[in-house]
C-alpha atoms as a PDB file:
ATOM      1  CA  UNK A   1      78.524  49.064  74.026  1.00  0.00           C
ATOM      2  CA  UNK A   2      80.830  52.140  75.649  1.00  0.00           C
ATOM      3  CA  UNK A   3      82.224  54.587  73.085  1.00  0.00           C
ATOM      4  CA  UNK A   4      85.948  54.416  72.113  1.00  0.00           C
ATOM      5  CA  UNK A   5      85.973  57.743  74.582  1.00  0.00           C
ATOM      6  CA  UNK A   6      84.745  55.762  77.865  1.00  0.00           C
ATOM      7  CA  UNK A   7      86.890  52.672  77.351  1.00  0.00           C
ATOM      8  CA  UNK A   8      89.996  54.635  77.210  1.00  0.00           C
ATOM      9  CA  UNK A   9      88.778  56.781  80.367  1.00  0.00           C
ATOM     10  CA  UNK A  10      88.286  53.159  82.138  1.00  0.00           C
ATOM     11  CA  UNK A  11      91.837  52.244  80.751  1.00  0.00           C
ATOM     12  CA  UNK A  12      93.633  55.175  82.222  1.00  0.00           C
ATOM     13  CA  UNK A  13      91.859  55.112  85.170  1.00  0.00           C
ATOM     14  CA  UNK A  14      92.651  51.336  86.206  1.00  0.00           C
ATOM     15  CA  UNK A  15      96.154  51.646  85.107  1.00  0.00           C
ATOM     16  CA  UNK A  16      96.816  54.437  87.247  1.00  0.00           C
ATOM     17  CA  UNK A  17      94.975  52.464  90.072  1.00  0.00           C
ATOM     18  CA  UNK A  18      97.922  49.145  89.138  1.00  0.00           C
ATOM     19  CA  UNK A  19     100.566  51.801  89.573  1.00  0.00           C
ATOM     20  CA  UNK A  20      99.510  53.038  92.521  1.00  0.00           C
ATOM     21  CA  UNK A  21      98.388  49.835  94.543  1.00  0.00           C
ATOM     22  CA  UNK A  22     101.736  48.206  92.852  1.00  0.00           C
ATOM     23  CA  UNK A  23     104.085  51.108  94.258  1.00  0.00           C
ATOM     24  CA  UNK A  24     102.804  50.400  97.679  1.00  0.00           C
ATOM     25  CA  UNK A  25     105.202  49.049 100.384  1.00  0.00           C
ATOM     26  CA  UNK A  26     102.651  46.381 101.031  1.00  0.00           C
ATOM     27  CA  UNK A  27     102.133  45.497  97.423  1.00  0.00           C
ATOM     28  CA  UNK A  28     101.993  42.065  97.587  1.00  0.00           C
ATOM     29  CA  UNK A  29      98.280  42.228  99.900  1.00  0.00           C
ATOM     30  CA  UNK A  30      97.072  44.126  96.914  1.00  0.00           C
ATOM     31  CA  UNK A  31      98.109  41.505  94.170  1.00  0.00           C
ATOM     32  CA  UNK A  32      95.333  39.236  94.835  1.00  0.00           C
ATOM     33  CA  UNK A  33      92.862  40.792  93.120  1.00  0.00           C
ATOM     34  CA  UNK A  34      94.841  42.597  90.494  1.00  0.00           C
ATOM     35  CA  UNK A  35      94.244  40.105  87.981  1.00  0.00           C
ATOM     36  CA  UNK A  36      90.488  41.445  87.936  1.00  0.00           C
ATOM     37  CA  UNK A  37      91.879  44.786  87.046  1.00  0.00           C
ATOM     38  CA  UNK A  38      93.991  43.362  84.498  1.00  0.00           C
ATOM     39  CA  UNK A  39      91.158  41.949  82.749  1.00  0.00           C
ATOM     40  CA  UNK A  40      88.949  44.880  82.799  1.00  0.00           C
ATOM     41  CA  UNK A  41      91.729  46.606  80.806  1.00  0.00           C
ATOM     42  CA  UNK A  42      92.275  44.171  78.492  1.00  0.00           C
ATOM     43  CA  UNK A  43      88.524  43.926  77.512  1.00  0.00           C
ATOM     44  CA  UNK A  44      88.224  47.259  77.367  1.00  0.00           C
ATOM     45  CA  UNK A  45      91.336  48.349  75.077  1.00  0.00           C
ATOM     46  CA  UNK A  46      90.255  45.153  72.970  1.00  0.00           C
ATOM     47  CA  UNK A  47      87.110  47.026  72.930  1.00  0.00           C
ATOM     48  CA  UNK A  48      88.453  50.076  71.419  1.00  0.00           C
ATOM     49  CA  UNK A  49      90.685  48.238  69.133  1.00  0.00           C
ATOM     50  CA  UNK A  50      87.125  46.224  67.695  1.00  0.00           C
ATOM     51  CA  UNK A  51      85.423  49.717  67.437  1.00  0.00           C
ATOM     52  CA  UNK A  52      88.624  51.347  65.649  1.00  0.00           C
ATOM     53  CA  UNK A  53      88.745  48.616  63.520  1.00  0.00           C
ATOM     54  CA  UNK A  54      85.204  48.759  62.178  1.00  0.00           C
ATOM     55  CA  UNK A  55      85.297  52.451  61.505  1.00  0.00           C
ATOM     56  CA  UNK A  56      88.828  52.441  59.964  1.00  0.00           C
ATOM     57  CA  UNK A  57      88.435  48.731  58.375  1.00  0.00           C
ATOM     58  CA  UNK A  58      90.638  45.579  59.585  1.00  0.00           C
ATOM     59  CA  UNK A  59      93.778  46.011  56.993  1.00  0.00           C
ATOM     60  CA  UNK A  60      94.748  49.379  58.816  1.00  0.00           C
ATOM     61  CA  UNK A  61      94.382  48.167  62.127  1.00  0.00           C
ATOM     62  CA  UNK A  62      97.123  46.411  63.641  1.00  0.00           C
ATOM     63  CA  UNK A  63      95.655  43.462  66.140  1.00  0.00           C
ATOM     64  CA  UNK A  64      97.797  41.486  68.509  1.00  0.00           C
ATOM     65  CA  UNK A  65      96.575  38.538  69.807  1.00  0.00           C
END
């Protein structure tokens, strides 16, 4: 399991990759495999959330789903 400190690090990290790859003239070539990226983020901010959750306790969490 990462810590809540590495999943956000990985979250940033990949975000700033969409932006960049996305603000490209020749975005559309790097679209294919964005959808990877995607899901790496969502796994890991789900991540956090799960870890916030159990130290804080469900109630005061708010999950989307």
């Amino acid at each position: 399991m990462n810590t809540i400190s590495e999943d956000i690090m990985v979250v940033v990290d990949l975000t700033n990759l969409l932006v960049v790859l996305l603000a490209q003239p020749d975005a559309e070539t790097a679209i294919d495999g964005m959808h990877k990226v995607a899901q790496v983020i969502s796994d890991r901010a789900r991540s956090i959330q799960d870890q916030v959750e159990r130290q804080v306790g469900p109630r005061r969490v708010a999950r989307v789903r």
